[in-house]
PDB file of N, CA and C in Angstrom:
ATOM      1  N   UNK A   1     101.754 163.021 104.669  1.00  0.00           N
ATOM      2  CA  UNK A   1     101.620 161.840 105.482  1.00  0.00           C
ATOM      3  C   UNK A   1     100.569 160.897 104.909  1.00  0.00           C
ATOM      4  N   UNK A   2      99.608 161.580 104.081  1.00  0.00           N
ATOM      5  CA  UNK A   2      98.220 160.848 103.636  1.00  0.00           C
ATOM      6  C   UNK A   2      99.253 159.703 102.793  1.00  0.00           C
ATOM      7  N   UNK A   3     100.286 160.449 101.386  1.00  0.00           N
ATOM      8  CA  UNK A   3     100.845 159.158 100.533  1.00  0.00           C
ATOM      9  C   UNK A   3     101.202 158.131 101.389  1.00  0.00           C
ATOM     10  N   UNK A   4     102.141 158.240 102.443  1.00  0.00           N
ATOM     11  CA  UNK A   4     102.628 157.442 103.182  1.00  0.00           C
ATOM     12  C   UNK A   4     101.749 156.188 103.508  1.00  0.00           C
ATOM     13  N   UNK A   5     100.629 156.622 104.094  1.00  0.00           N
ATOM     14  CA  UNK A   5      99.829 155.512 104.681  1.00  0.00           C
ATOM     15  C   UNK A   5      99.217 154.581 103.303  1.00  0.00           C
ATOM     16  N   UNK A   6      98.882 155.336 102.262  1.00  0.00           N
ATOM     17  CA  UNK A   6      98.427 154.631 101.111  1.00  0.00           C
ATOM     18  C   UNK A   6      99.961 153.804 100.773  1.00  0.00           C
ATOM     19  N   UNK A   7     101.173 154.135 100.492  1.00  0.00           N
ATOM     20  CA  UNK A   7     101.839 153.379  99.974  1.00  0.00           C
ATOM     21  C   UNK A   7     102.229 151.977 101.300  1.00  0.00           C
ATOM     22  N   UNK A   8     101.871 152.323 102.326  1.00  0.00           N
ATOM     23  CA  UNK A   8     101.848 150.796 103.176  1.00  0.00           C
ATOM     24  C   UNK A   8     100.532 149.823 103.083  1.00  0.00           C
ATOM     25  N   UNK A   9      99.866 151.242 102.918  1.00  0.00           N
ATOM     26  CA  UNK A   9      98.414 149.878 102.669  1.00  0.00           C
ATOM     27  C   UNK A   9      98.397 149.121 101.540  1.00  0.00           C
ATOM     28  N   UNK A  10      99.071 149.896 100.111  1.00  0.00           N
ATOM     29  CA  UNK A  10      99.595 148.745  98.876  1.00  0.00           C
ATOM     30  C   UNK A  10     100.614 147.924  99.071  1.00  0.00           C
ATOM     31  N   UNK A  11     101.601 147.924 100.044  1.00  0.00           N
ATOM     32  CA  UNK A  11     102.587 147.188 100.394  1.00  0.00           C
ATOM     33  C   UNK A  11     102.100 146.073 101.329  1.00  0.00           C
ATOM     34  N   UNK A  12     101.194 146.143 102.269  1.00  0.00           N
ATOM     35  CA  UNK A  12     100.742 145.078 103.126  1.00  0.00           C
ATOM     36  C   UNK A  12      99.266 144.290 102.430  1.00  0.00           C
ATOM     37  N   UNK A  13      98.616 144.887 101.069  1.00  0.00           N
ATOM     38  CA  UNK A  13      98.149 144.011 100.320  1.00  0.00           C
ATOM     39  C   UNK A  13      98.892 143.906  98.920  1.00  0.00           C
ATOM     40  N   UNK A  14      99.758 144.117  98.189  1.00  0.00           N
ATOM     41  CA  UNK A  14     100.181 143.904  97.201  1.00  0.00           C
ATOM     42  C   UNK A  14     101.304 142.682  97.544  1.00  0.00           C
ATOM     43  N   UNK A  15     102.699 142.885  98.626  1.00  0.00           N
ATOM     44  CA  UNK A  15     103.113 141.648  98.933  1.00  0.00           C
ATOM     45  C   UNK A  15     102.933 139.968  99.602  1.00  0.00           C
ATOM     46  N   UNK A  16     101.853 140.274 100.107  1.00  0.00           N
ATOM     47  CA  UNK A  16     100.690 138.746 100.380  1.00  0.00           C
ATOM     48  C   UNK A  16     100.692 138.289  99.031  1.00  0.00           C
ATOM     49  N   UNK A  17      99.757 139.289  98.110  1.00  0.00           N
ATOM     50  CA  UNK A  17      99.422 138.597  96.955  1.00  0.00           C
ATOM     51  C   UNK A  17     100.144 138.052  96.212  1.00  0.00           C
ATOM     52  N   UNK A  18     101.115 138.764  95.813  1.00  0.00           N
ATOM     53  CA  UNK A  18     102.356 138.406  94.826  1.00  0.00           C
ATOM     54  C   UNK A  18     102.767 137.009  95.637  1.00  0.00           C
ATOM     55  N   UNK A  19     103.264 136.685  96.669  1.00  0.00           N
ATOM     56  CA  UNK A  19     103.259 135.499  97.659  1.00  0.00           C
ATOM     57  C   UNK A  19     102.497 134.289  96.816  1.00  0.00           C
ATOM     58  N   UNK A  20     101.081 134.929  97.512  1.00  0.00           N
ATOM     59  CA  UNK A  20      99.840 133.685  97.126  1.00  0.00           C
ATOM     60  C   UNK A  20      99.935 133.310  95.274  1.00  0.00           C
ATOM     61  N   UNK A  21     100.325 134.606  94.450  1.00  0.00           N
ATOM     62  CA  UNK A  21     100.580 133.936  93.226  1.00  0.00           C
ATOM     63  C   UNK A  21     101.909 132.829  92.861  1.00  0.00           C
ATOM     64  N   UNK A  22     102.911 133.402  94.121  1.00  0.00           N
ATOM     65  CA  UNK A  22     104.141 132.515  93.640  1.00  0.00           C
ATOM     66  C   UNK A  22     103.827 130.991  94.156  1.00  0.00           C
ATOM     67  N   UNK A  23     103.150 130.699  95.124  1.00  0.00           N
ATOM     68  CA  UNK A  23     102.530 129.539  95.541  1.00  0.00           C
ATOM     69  C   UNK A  23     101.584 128.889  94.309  1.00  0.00           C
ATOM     70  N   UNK A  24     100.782 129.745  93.925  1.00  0.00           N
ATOM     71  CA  UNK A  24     100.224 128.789  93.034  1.00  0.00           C
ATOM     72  C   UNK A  24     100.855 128.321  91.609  1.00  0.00           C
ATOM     73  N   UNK A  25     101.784 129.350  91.377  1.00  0.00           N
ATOM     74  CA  UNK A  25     102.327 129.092  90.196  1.00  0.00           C
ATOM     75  C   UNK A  25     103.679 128.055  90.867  1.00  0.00           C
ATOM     76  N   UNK A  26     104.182 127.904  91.389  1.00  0.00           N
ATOM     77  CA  UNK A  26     104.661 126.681  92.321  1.00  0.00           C
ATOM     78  C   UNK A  26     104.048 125.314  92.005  1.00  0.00           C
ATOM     79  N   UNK A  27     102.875 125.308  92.694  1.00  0.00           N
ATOM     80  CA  UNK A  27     101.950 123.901  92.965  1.00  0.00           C
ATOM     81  C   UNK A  27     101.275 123.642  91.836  1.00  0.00           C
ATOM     82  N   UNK A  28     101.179 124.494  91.091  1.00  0.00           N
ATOM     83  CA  UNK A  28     100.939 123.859  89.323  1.00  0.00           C
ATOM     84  C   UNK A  28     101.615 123.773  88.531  1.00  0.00           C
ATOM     85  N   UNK A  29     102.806 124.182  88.900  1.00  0.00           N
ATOM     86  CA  UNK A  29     103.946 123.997  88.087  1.00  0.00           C
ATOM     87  C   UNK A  29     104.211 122.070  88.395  1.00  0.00           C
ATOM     88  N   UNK A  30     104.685 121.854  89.695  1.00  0.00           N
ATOM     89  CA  UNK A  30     104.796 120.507  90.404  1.00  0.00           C
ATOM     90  C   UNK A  30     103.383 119.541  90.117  1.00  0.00           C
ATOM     91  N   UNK A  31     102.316 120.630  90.333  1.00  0.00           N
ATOM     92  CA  UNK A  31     101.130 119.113  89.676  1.00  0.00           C
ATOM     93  C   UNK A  31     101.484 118.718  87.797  1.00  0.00           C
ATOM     94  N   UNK A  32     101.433 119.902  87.411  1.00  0.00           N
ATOM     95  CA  UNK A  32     101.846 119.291  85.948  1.00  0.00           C
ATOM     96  C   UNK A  32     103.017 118.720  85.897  1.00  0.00           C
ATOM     97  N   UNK A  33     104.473 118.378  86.493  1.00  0.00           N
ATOM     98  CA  UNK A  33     105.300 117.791  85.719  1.00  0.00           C
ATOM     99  C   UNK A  33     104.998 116.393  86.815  1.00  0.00           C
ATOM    100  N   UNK A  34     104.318 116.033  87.484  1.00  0.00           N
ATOM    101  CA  UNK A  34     104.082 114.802  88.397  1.00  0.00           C
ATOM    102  C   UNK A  34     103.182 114.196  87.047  1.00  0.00           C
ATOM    103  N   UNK A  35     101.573 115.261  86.771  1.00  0.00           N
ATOM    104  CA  UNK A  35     100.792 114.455  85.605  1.00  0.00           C
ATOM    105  C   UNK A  35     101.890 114.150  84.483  1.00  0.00           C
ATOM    106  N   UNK A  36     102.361 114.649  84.336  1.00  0.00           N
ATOM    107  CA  UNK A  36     103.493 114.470  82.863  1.00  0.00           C
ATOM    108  C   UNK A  36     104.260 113.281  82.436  1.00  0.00           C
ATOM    109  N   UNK A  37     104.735 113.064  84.319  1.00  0.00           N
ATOM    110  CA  UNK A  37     105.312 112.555  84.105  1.00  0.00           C
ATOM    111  C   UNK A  37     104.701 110.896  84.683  1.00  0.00           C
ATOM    112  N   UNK A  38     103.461 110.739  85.169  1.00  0.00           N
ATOM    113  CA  UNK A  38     103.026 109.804  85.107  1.00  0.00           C
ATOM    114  C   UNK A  38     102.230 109.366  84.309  1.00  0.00           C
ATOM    115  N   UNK A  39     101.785 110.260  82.891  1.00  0.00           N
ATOM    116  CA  UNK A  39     101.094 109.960  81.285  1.00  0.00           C
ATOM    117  C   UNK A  39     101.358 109.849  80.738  1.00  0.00           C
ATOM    118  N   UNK A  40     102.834 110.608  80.649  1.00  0.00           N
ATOM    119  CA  UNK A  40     103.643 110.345  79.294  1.00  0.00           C
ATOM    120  C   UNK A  40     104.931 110.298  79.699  1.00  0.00           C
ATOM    121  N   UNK A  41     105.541 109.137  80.399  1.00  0.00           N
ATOM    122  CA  UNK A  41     106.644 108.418  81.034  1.00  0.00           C
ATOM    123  C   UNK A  41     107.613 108.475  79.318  1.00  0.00           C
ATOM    124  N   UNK A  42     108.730 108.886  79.733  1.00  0.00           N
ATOM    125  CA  UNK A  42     109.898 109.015  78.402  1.00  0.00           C
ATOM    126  C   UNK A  42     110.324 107.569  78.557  1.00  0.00           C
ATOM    127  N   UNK A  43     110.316 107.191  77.477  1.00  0.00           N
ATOM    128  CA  UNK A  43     110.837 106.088  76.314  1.00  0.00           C
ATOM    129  C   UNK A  43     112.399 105.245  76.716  1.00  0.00           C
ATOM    130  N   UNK A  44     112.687 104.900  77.644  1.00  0.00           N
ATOM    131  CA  UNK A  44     114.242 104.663  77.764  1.00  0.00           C
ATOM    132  C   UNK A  44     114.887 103.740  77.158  1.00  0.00           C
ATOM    133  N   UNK A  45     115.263 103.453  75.994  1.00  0.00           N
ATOM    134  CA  UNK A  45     116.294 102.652  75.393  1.00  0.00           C
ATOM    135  C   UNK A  45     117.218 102.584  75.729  1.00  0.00           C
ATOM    136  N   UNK A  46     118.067 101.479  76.000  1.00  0.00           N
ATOM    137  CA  UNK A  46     118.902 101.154  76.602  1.00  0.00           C
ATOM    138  C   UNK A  46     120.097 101.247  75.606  1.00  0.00           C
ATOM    139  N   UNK A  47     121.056 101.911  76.184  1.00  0.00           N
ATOM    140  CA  UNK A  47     122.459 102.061  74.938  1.00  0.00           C
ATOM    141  C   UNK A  47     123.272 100.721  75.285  1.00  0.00           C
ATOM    142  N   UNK A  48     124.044 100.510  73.744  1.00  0.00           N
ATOM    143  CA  UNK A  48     125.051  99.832  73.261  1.00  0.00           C
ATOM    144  C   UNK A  48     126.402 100.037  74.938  1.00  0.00           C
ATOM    145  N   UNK A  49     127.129  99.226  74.898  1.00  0.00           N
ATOM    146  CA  UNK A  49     127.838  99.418  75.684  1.00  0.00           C
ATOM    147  C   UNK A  49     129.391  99.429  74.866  1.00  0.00           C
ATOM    148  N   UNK A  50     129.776 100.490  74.511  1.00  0.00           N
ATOM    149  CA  UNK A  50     131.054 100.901  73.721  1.00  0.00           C
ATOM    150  C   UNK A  50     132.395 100.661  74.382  1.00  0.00           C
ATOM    151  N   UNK A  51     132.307  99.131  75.425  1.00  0.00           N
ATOM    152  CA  UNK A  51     133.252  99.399  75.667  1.00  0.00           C
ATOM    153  C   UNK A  51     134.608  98.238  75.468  1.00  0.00           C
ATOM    154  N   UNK A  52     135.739  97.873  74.875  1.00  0.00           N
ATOM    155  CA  UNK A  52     136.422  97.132  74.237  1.00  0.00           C
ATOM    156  C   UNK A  52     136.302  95.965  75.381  1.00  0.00           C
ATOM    157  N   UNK A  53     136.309  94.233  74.841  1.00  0.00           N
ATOM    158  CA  UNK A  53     136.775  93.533  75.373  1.00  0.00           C
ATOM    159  C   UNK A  53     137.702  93.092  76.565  1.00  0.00           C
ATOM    160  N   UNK A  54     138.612  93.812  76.184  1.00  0.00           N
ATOM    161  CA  UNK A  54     140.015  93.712  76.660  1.00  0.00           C
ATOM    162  C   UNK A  54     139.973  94.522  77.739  1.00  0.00           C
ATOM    163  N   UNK A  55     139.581  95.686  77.489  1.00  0.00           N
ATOM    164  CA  UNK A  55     139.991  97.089  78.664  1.00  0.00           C
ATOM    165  C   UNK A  55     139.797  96.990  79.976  1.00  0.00           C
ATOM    166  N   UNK A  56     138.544  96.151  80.019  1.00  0.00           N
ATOM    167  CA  UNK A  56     137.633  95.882  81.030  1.00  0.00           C
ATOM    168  C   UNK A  56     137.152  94.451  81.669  1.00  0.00           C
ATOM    169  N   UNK A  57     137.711  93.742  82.553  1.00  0.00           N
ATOM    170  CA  UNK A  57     137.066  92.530  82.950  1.00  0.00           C
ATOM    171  C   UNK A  57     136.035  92.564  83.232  1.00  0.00           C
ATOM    172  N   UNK A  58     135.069  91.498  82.667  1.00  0.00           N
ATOM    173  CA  UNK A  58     133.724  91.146  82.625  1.00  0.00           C
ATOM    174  C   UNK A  58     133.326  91.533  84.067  1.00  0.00           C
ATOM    175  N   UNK A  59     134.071  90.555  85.026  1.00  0.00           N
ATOM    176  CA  UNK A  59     133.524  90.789  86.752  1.00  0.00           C
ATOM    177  C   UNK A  59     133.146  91.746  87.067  1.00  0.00           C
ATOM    178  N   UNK A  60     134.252  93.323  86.436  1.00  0.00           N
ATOM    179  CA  UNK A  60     134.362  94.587  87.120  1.00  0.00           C
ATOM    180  C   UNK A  60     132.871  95.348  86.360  1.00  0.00           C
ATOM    181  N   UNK A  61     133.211  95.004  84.531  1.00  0.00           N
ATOM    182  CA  UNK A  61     131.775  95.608  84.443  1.00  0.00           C
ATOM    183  C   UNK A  61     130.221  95.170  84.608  1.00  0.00           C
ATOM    184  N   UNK A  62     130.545  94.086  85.433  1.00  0.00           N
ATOM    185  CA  UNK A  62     128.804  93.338  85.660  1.00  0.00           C
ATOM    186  C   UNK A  62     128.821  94.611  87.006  1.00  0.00           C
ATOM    187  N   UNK A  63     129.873  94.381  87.786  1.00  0.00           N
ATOM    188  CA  UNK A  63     130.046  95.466  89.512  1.00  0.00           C
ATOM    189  C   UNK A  63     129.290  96.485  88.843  1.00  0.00           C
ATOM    190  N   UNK A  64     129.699  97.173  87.575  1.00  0.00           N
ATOM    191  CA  UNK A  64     129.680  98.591  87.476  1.00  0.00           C
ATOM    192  C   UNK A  64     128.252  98.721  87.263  1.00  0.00           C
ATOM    193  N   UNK A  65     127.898  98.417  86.063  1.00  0.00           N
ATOM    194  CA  UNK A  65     126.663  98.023  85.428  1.00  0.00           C
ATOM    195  C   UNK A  65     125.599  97.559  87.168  1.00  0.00           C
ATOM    196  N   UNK A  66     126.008  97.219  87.380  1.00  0.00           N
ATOM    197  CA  UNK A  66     124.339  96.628  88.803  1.00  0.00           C
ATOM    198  C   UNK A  66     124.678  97.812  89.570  1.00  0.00           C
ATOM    199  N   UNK A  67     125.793  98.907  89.910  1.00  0.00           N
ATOM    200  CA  UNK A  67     126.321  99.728  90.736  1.00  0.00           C
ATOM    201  C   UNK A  67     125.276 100.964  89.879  1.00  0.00           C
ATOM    202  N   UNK A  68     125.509 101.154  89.104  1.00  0.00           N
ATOM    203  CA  UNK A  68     124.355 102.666  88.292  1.00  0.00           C
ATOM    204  C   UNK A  68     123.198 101.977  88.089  1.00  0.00           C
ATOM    205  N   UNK A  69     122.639 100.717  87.769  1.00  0.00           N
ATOM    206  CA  UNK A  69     121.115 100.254  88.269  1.00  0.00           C
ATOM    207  C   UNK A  69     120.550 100.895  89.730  1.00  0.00           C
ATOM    208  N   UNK A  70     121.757 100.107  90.247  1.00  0.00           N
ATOM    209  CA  UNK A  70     121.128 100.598  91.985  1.00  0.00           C
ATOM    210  C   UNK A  70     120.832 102.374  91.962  1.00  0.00           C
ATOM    211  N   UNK A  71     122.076 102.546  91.752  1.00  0.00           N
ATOM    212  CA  UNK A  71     121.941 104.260  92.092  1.00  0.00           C
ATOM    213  C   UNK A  71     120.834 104.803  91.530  1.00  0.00           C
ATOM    214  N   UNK A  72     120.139 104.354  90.201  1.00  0.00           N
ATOM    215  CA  UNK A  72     119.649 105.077  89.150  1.00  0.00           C
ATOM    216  C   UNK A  72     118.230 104.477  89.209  1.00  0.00           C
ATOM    217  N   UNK A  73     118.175 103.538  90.035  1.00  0.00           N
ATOM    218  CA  UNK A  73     116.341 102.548  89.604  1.00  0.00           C
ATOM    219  C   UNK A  73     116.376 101.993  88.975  1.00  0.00           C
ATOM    220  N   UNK A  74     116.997 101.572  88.163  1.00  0.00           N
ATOM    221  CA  UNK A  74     117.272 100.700  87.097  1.00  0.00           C
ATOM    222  C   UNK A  74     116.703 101.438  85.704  1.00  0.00           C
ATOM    223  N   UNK A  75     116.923 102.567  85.600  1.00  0.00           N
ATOM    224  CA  UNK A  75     116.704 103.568  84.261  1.00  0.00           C
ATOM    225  C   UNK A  75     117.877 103.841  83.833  1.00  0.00           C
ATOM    226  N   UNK A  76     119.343 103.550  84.788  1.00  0.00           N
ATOM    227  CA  UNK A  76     120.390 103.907  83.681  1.00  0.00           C
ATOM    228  C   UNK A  76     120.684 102.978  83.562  1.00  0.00           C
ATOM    229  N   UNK A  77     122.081 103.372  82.299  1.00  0.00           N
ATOM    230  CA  UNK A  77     122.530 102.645  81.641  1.00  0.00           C
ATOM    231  C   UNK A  77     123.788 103.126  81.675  1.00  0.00           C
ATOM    232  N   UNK A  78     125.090 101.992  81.203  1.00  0.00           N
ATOM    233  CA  UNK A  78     126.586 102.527  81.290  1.00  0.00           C
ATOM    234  C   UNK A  78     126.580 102.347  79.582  1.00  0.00           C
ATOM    235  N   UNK A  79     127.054 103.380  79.153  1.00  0.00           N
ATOM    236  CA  UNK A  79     127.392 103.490  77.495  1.00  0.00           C
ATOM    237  C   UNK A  79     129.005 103.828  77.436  1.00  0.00           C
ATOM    238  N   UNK A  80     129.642 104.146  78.131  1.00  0.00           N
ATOM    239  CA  UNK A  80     131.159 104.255  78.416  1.00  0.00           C
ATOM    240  C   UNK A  80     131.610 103.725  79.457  1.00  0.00           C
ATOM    241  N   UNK A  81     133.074 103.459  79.540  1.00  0.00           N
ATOM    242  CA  UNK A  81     133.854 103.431  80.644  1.00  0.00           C
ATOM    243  C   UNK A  81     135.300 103.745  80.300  1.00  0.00           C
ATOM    244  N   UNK A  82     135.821 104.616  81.350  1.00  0.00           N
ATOM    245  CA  UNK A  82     137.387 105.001  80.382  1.00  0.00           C
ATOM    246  C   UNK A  82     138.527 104.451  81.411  1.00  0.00           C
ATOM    247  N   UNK A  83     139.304 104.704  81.504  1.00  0.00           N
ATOM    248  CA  UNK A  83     140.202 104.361  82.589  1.00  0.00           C
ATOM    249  C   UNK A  83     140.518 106.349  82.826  1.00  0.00           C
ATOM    250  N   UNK A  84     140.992 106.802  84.061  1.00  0.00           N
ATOM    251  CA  UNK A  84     141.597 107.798  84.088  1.00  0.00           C
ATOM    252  C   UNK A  84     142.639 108.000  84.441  1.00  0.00           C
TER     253      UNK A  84
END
């Protein structure tokens, strides 16, 4: 009966802890990619738009083009359009 009580007393302090480590490795995981990503903001070049004259009326791809601005913040970009 003695193991017994020792293996709950490592179970009611060993699973807290493991807890309190997954929390911190959590919240520093999330503080570093917030610093990351407010120091060293990625580079966005804007792509070529590959898409033929003809295929596509101007009207529909200005729609499309301001339609993935909106959705996106204005970080994307349309580099295709196909018909399906």
């Amino acid at each position: 009966m003695n193991n017994l009580g020792i293996a709950f007393e490592l179970m009611l302090v060993g699973m807290p802890t493991v807890f309190f480590v997954l929390i911190i490795i959590i919240l520093s995981g999330k503080l570093l990619i917030s610093l990351v990503n407010k120091y060293l903001p990625e580079d966005v070049k804007p792509a070529a738009t590959n898409v033929p004259a003809s295929s596509i009326e101007a009207k529909k791809m200005t729609v499309i083009e301001k339609a993935v601005s909106a959705v996106t913040g204005g970080k994307g970009t349309v580099s295709k359009v196909e018909k399906l």
